[in-house]
PDB file of N, CA and C in Angstrom:
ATOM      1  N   UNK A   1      80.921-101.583-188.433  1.00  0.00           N
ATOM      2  CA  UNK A   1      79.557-101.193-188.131  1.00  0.00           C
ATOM      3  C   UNK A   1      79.525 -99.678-187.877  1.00  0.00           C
ATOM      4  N   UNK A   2      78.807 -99.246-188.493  1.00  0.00           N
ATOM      5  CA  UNK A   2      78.264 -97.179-188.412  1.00  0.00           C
ATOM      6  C   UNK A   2      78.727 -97.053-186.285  1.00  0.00           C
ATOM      7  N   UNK A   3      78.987 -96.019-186.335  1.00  0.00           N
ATOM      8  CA  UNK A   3      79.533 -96.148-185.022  1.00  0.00           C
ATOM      9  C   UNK A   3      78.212 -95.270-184.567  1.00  0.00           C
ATOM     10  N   UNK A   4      77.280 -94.293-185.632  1.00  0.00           N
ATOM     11  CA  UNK A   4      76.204 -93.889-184.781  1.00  0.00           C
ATOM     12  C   UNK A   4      74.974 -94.931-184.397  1.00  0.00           C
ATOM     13  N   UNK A   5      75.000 -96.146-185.397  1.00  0.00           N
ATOM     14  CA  UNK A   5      74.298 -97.585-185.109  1.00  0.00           C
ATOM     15  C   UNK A   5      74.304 -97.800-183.512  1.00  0.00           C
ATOM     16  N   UNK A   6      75.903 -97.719-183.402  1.00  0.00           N
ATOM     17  CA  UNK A   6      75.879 -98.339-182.219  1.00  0.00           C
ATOM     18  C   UNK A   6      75.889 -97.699-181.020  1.00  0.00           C
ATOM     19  N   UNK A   7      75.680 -96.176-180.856  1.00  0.00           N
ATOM     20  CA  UNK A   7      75.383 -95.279-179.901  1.00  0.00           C
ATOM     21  C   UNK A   7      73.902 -95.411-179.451  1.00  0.00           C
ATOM     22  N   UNK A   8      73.372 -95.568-181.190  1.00  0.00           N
ATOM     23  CA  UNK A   8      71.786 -95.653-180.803  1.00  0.00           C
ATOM     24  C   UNK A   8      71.377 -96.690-180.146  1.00  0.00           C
ATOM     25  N   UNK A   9      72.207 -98.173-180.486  1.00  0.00           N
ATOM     26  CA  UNK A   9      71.530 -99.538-179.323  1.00  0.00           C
ATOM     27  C   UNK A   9      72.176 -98.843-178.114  1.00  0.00           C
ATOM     28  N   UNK A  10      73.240 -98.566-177.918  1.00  0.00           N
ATOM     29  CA  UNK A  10      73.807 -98.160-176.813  1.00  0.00           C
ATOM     30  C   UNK A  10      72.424 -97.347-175.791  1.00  0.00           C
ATOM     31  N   UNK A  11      71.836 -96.565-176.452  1.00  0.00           N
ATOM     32  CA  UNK A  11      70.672 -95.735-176.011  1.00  0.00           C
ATOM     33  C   UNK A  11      69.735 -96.798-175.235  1.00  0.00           C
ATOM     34  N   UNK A  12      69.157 -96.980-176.627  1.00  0.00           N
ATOM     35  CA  UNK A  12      68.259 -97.919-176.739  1.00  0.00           C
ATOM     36  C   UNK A  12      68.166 -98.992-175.454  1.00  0.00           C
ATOM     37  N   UNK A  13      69.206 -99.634-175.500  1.00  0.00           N
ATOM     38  CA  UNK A  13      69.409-100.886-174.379  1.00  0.00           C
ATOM     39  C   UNK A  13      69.556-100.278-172.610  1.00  0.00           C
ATOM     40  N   UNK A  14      70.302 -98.730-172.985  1.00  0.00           N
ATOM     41  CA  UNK A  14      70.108 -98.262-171.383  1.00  0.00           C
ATOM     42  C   UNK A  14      68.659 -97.633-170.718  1.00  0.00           C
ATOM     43  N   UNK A  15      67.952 -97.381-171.748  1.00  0.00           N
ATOM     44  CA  UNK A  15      66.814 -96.996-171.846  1.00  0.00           C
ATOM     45  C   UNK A  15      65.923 -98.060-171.484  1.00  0.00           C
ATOM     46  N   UNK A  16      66.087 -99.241-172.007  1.00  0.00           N
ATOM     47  CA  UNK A  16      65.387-100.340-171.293  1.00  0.00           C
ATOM     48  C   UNK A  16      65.635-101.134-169.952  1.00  0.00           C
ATOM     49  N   UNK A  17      67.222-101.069-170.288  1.00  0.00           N
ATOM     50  CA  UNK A  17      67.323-101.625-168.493  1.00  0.00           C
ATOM     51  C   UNK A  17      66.817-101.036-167.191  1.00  0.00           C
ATOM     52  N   UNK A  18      67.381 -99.367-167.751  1.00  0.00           N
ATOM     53  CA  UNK A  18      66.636 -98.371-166.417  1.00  0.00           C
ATOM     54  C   UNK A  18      64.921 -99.008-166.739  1.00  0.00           C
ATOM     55  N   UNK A  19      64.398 -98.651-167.498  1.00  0.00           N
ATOM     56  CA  UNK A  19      63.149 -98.968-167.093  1.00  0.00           C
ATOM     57  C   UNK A  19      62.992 -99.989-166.224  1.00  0.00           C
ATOM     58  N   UNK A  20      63.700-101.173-166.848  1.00  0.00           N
ATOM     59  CA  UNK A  20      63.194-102.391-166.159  1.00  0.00           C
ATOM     60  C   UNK A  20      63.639-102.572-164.452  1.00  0.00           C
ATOM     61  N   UNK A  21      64.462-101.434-164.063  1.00  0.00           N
ATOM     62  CA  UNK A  21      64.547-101.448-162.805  1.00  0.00           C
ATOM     63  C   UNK A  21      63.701-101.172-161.986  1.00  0.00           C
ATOM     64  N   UNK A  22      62.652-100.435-162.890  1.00  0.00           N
ATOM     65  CA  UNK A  22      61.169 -99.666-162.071  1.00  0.00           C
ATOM     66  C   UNK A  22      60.163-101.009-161.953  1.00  0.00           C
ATOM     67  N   UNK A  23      60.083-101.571-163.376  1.00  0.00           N
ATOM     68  CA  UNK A  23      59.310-102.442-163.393  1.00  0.00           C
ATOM     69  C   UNK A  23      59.204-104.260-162.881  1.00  0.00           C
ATOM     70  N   UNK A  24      60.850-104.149-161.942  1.00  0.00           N
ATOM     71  CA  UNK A  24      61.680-105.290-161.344  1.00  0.00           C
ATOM     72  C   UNK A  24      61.200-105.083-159.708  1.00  0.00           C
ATOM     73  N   UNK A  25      60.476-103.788-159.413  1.00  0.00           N
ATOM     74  CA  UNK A  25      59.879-103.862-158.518  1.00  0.00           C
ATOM     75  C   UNK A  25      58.314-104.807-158.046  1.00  0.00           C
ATOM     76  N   UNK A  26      57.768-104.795-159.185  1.00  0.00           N
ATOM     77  CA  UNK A  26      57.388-105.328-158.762  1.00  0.00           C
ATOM     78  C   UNK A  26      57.353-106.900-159.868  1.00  0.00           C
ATOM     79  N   UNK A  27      58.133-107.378-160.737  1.00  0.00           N
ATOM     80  CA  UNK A  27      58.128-108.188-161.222  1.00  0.00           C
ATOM     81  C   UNK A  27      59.440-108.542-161.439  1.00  0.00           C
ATOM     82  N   UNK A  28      60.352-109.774-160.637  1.00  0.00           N
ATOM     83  CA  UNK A  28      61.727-110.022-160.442  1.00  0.00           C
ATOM     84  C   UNK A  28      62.205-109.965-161.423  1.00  0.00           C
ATOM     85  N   UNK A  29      61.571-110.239-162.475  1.00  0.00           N
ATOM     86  CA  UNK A  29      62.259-111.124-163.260  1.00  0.00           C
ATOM     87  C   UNK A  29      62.570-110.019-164.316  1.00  0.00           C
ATOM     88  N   UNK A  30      62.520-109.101-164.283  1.00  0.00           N
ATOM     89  CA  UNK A  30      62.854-107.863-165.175  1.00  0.00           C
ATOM     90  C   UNK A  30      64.125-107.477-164.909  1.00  0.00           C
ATOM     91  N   UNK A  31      64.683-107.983-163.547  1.00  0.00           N
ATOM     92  CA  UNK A  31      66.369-107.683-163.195  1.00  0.00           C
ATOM     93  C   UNK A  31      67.146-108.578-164.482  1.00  0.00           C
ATOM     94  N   UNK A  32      66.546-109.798-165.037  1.00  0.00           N
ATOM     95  CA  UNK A  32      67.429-110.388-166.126  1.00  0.00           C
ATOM     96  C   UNK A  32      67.284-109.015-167.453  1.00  0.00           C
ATOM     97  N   UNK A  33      66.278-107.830-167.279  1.00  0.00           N
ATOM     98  CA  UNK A  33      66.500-107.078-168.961  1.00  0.00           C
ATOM     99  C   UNK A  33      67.394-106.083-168.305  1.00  0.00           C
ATOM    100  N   UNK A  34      67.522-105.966-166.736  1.00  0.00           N
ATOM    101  CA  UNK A  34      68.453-105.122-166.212  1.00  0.00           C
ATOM    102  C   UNK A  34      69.945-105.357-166.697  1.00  0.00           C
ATOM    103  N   UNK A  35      70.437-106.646-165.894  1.00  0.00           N
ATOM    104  CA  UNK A  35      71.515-107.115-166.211  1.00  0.00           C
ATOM    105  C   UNK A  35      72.032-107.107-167.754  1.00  0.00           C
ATOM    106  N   UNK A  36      71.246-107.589-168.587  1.00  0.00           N
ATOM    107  CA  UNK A  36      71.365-107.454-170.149  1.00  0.00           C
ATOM    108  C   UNK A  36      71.538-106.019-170.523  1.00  0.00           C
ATOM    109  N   UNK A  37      70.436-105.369-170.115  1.00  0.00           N
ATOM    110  CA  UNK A  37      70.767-104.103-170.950  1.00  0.00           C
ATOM    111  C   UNK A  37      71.639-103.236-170.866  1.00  0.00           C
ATOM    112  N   UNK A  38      72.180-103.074-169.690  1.00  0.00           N
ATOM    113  CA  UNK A  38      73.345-102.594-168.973  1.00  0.00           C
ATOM    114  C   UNK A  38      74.358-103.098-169.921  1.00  0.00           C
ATOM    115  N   UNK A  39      74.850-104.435-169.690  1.00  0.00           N
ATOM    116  CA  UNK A  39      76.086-105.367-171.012  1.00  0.00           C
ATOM    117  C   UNK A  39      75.763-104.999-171.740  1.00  0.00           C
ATOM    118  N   UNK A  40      74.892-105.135-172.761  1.00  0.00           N
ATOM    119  CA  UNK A  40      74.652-104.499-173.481  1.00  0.00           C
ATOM    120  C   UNK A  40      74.878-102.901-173.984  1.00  0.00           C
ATOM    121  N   UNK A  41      74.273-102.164-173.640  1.00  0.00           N
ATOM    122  CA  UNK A  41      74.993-100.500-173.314  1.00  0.00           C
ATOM    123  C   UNK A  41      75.959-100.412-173.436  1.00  0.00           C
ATOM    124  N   UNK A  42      77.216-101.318-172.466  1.00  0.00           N
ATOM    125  CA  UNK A  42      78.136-100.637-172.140  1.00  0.00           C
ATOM    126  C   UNK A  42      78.857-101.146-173.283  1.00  0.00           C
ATOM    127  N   UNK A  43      78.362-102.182-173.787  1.00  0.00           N
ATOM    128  CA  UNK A  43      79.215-102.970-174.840  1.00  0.00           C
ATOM    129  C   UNK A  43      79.184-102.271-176.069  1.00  0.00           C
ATOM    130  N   UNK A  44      78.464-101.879-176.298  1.00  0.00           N
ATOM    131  CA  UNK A  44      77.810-100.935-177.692  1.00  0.00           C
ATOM    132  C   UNK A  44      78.411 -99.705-177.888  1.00  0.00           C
ATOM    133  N   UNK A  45      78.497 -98.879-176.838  1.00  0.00           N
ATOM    134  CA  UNK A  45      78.899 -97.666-175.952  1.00  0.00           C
ATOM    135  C   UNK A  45      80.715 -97.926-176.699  1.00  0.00           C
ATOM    136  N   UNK A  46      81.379 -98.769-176.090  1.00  0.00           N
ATOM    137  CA  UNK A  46      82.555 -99.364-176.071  1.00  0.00           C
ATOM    138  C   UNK A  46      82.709 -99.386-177.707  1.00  0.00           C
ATOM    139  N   UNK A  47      81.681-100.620-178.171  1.00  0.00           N
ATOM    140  CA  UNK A  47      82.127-100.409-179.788  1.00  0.00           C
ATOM    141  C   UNK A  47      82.213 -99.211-180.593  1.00  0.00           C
ATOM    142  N   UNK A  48      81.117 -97.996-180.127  1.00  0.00           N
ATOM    143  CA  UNK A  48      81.100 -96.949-180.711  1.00  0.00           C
ATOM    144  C   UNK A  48      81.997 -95.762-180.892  1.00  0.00           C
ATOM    145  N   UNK A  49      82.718 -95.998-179.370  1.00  0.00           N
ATOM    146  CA  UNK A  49      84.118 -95.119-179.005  1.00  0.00           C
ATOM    147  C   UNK A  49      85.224 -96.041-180.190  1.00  0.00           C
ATOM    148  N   UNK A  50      85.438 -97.355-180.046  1.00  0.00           N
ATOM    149  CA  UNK A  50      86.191 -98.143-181.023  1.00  0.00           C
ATOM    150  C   UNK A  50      85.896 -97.484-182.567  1.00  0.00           C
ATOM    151  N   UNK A  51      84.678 -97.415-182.800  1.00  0.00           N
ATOM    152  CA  UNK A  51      84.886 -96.856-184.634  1.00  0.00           C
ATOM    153  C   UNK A  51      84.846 -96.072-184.853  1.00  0.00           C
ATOM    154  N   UNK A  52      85.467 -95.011-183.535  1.00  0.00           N
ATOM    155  CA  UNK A  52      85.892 -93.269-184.188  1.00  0.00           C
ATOM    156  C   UNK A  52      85.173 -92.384-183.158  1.00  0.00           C
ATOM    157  N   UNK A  53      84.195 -93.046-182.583  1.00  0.00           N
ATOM    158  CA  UNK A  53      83.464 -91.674-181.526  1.00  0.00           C
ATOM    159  C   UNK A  53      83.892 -91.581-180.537  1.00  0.00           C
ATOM    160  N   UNK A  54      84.232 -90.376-180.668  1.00  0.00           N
ATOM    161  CA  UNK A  54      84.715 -89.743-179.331  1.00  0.00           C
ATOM    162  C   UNK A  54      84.098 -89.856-177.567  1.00  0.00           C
ATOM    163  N   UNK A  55      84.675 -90.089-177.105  1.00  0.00           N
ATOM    164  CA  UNK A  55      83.947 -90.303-175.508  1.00  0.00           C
ATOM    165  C   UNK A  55      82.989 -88.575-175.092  1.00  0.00           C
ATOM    166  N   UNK A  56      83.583 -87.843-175.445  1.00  0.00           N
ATOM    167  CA  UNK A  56      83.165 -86.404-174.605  1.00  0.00           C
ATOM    168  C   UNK A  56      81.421 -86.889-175.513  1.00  0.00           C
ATOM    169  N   UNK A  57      81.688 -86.891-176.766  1.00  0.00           N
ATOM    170  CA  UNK A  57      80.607 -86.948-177.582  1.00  0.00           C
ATOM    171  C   UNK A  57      79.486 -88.234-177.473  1.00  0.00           C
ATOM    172  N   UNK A  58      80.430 -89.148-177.440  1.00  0.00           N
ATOM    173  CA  UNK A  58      79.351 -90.611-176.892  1.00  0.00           C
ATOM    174  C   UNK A  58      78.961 -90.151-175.927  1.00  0.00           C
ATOM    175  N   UNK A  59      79.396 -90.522-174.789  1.00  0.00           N
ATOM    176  CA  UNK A  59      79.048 -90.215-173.359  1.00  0.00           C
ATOM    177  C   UNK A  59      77.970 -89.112-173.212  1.00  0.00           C
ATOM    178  N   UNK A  60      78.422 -88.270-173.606  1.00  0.00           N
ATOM    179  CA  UNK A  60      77.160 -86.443-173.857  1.00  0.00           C
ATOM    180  C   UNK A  60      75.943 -86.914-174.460  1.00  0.00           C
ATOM    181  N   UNK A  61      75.712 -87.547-175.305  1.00  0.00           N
ATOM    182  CA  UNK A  61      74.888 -88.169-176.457  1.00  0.00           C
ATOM    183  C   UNK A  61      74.130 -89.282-175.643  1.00  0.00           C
ATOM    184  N   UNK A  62      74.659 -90.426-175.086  1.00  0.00           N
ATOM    185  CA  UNK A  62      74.592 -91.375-174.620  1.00  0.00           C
ATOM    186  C   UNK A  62      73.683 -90.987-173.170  1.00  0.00           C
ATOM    187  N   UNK A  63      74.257 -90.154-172.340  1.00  0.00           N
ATOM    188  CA  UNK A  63      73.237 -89.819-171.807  1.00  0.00           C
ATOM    189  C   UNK A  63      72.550 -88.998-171.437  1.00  0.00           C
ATOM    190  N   UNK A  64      72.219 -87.835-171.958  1.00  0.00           N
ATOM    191  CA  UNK A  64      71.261 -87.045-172.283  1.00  0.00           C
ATOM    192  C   UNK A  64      70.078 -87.762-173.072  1.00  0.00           C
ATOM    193  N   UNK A  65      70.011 -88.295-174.054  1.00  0.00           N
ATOM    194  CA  UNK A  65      69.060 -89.108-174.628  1.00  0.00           C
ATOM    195  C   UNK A  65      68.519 -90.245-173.758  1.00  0.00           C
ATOM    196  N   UNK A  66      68.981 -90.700-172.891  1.00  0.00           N
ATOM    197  CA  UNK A  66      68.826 -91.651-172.018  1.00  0.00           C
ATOM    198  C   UNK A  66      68.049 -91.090-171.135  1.00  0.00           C
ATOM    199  N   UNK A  67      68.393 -90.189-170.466  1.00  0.00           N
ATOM    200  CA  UNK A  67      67.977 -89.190-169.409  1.00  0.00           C
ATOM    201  C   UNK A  67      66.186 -88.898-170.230  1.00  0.00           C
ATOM    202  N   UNK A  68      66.078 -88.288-170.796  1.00  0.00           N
ATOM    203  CA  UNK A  68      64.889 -87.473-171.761  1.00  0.00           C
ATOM    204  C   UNK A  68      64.733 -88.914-172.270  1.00  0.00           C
ATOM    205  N   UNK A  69      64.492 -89.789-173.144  1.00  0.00           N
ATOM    206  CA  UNK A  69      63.865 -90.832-173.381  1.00  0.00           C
ATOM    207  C   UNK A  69      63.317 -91.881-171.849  1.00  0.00           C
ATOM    208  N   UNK A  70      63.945 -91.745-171.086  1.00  0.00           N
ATOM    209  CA  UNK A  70      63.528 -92.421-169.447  1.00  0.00           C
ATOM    210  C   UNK A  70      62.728 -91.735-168.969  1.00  0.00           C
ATOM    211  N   UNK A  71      62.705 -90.562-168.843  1.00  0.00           N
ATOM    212  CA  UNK A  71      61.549 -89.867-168.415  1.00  0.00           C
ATOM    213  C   UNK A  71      60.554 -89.796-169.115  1.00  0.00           C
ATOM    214  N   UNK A  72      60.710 -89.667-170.232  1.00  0.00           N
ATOM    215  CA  UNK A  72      59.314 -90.077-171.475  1.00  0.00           C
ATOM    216  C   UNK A  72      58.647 -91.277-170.968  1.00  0.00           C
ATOM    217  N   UNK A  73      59.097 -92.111-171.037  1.00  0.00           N
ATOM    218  CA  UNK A  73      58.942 -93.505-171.083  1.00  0.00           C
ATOM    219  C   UNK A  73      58.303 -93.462-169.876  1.00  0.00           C
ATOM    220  N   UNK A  74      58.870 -93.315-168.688  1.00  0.00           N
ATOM    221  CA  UNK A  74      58.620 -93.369-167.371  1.00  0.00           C
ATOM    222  C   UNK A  74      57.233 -92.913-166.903  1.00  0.00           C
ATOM    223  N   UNK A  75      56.865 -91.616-167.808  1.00  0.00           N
ATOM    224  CA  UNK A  75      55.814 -90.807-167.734  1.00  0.00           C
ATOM    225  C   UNK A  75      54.561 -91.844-168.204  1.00  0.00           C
ATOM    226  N   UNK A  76      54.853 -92.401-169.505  1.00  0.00           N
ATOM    227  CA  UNK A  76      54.237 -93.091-170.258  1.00  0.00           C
ATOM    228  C   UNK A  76      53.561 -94.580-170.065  1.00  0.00           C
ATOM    229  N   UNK A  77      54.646 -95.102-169.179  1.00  0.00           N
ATOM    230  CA  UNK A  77      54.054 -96.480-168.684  1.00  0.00           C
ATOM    231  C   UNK A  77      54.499 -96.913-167.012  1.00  0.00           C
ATOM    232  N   UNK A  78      54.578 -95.681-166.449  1.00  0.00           N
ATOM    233  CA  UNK A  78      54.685 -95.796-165.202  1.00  0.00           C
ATOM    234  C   UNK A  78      53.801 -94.828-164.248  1.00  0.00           C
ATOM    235  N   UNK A  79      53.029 -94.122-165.345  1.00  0.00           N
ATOM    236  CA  UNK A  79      51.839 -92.706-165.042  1.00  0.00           C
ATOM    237  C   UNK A  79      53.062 -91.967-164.137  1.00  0.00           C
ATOM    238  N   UNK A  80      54.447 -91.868-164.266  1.00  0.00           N
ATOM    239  CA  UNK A  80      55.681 -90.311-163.629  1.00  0.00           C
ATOM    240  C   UNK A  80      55.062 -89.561-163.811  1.00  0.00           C
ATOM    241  N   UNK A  81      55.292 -88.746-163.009  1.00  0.00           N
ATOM    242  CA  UNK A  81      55.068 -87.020-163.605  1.00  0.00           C
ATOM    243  C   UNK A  81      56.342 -86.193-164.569  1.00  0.00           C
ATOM    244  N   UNK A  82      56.069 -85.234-165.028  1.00  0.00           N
ATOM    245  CA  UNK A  82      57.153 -85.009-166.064  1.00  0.00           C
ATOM    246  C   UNK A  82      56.542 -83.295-166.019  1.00  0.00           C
ATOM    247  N   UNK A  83      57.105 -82.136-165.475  1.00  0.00           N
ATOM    248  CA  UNK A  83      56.269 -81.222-165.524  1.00  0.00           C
ATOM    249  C   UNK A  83      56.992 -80.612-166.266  1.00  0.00           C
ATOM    250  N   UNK A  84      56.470 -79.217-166.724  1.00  0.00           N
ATOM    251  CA  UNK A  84      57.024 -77.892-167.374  1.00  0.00           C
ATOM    252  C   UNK A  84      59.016 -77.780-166.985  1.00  0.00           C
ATOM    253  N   UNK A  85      59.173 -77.811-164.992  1.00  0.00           N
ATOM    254  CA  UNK A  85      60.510 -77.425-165.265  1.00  0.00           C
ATOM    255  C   UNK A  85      61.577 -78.227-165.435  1.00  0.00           C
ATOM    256  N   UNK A  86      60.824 -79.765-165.449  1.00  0.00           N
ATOM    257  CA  UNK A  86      61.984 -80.825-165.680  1.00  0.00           C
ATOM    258  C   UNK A  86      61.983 -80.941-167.238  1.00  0.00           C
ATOM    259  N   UNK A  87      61.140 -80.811-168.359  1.00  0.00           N
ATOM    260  CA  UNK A  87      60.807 -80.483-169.223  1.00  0.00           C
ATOM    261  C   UNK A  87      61.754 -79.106-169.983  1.00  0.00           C
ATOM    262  N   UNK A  88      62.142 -78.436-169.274  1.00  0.00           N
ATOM    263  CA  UNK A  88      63.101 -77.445-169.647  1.00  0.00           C
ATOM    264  C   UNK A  88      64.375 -77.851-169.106  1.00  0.00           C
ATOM    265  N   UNK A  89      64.548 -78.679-168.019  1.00  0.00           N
ATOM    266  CA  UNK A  89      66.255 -79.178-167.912  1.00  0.00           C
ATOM    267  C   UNK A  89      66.296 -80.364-168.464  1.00  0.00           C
ATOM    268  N   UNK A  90      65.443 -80.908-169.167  1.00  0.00           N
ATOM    269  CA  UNK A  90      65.918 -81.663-170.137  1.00  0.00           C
ATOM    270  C   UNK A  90      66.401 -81.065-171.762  1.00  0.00           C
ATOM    271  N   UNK A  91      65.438 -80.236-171.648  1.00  0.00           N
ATOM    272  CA  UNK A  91      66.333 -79.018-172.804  1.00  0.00           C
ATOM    273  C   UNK A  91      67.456 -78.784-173.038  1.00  0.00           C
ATOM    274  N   UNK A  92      67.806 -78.161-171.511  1.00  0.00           N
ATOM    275  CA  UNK A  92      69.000 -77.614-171.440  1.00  0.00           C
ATOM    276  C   UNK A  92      70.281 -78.690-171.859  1.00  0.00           C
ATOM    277  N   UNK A  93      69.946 -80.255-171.179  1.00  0.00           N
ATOM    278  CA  UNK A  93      70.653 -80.944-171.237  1.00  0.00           C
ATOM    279  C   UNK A  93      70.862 -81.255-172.763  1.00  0.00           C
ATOM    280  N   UNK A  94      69.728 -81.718-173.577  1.00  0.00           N
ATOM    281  CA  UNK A  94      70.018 -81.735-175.033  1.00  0.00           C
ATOM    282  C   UNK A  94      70.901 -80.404-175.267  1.00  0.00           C
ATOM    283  N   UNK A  95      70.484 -79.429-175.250  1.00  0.00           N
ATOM    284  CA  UNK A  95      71.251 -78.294-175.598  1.00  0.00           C
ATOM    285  C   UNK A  95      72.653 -78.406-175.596  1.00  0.00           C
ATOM    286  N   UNK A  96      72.905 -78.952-174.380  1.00  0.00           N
ATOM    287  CA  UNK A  96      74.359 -79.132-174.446  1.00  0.00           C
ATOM    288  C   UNK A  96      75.261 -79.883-174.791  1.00  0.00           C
ATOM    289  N   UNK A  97      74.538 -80.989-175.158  1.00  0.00           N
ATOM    290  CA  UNK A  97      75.087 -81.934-175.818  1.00  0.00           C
ATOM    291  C   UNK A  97      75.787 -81.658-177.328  1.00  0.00           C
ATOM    292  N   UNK A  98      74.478 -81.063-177.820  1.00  0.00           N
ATOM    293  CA  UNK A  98      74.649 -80.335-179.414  1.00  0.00           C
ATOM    294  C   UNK A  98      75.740 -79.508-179.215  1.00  0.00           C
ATOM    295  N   UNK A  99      75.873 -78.648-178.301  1.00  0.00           N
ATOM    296  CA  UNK A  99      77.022 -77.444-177.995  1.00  0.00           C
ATOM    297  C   UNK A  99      78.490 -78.154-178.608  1.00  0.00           C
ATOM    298  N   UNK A 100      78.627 -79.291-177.293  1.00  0.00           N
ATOM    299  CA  UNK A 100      80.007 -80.506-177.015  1.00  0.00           C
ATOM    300  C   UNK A 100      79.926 -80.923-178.499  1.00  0.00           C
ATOM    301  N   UNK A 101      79.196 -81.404-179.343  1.00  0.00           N
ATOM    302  CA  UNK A 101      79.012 -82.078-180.462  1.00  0.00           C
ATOM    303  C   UNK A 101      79.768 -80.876-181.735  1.00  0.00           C
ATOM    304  N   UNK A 102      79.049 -79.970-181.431  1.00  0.00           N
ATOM    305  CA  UNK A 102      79.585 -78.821-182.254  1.00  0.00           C
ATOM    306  C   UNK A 102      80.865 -78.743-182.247  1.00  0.00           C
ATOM    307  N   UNK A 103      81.577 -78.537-181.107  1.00  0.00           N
ATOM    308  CA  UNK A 103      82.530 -78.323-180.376  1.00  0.00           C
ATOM    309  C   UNK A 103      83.556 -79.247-181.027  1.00  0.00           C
ATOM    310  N   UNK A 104      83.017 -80.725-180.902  1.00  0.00           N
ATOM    311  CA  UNK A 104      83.747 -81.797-180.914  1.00  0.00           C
ATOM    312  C   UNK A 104      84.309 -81.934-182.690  1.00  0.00           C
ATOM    313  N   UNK A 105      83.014 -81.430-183.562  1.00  0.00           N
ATOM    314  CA  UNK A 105      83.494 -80.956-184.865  1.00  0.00           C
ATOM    315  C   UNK A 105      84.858 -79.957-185.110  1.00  0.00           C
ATOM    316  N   UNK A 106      84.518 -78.532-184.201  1.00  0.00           N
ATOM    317  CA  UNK A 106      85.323 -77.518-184.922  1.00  0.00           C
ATOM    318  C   UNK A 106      86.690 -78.346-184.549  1.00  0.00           C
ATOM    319  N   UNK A 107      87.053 -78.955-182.912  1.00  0.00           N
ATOM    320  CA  UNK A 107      88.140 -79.265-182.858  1.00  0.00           C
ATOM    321  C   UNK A 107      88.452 -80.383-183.716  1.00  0.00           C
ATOM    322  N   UNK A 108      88.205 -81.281-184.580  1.00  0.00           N
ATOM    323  CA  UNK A 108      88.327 -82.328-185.237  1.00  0.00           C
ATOM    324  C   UNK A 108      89.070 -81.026-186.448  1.00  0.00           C
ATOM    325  N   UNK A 109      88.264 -80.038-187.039  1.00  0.00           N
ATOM    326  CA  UNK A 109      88.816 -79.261-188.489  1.00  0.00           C
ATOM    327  C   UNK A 109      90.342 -78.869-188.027  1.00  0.00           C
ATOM    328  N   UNK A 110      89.836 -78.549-186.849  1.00  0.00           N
ATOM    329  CA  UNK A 110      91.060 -77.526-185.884  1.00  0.00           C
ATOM    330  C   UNK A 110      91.846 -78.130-186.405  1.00  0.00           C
ATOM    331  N   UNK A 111      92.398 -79.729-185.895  1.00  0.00           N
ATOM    332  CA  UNK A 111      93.299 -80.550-185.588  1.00  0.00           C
ATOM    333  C   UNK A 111      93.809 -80.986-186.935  1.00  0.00           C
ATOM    334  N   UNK A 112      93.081 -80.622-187.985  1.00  0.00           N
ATOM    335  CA  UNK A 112      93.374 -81.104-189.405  1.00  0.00           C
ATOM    336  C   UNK A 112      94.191 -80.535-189.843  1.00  0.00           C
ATOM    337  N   UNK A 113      93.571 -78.965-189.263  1.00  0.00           N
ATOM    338  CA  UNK A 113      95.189 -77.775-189.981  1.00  0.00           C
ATOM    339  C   UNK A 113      96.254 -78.061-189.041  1.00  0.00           C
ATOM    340  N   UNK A 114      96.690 -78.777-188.335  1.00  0.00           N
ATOM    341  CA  UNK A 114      97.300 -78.629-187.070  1.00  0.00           C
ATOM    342  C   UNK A 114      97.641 -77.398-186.298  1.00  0.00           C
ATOM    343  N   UNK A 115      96.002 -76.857-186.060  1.00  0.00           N
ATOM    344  CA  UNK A 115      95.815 -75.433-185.106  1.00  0.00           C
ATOM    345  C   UNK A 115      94.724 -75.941-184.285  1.00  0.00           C
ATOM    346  N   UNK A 116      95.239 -76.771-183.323  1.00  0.00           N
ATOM    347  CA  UNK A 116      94.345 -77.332-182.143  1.00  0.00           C
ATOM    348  C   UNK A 116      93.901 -76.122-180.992  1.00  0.00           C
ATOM    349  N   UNK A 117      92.571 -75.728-181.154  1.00  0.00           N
ATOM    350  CA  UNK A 117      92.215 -74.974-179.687  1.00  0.00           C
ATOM    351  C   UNK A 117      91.798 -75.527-178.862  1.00  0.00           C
ATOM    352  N   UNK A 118      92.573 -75.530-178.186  1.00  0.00           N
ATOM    353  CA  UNK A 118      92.629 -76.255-176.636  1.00  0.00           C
ATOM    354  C   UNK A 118      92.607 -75.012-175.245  1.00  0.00           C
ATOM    355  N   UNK A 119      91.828 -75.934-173.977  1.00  0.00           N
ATOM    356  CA  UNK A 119      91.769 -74.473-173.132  1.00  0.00           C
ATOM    357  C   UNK A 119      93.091 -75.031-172.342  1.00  0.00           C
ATOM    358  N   UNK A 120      93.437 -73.868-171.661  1.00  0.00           N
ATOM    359  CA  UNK A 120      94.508 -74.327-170.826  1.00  0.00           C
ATOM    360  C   UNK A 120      94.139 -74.087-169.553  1.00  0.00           C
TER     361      UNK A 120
END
C-alpha cells in the first residue's frame, strides 16, 4: 500500500478522534470515534513508517497537518477562534515540516553516494 495513502488516513483518523474529544463532551458516545481513531492513527502511522517513511518525516507531516486541520475544523464546527497569530504559527509549523522533508530528501541522495551529512 502507497505509504503516503497511509500517512494521509493516519491524518485523517487523528483529526477525527481529536475532534471527537470536543464533541464527547457533550455526547459520550463520541469517546467510541476517540478510541478508534487513535488505533487507527497509530496503526496507519506504523504502516507508513513500515513502507519506507521515515519517522522524522511521518511524525513532522503527521502532525503538523493534524495540528492546522484541528484547528480548521475546530473553528468550523465548534465556532473556536482561530486568529491572525495562531494562523501564522501554524505556518511556521507547516514550514517546517517542508524544511525536515527537504532535508529528509537531500540526506536520502547523500546516503546514495555514500557521503552522509550528518550533524555531530
Amino acid at each position: 500500500m502507497n505509504k503516503w495513502f497511509l500517512l494521509g488516513t493516519a491524518i485523517t483518523l487523528e483529526v477525527i478522534a481529536t475532534l471527537s474529544l470536543k464533541a464527547a463532551l457533550d455526547q459520550p458516545w463520541f469517546y467510541l470515534s476517540v478510541v478508534l481513531g487513535y488505533a487507527g492513527a497509530f496503526t496507519a502511522l506504523f504502516l507508513a513508517m513500515r513502507a519506507g517513511l521515515g519517522l522524522g518525516v511521518a511524525y513532522g507531516i503527521w502532525g503538523a497537518l493534524g495540528v492546522a486541520l484541528t484547528a480548521l475544523f475546530a473553528m468550523l464546527l465548534f465556532d473556536e477562534s482561530l486568529t491572525s497569530v495562531m494562523l501564522l504559527g501554524l505556518g511556521v509549523i507547516i514550514a517546517g515540516v517542508i524544511l525536515v522533508e527537504f532535508g529528509s530528501q537531500q540526506a536520502q541522495r547523500n546516503q546514495g553516494r555514500g557521503n552522509p551529512e550528518r550533524m555531530s
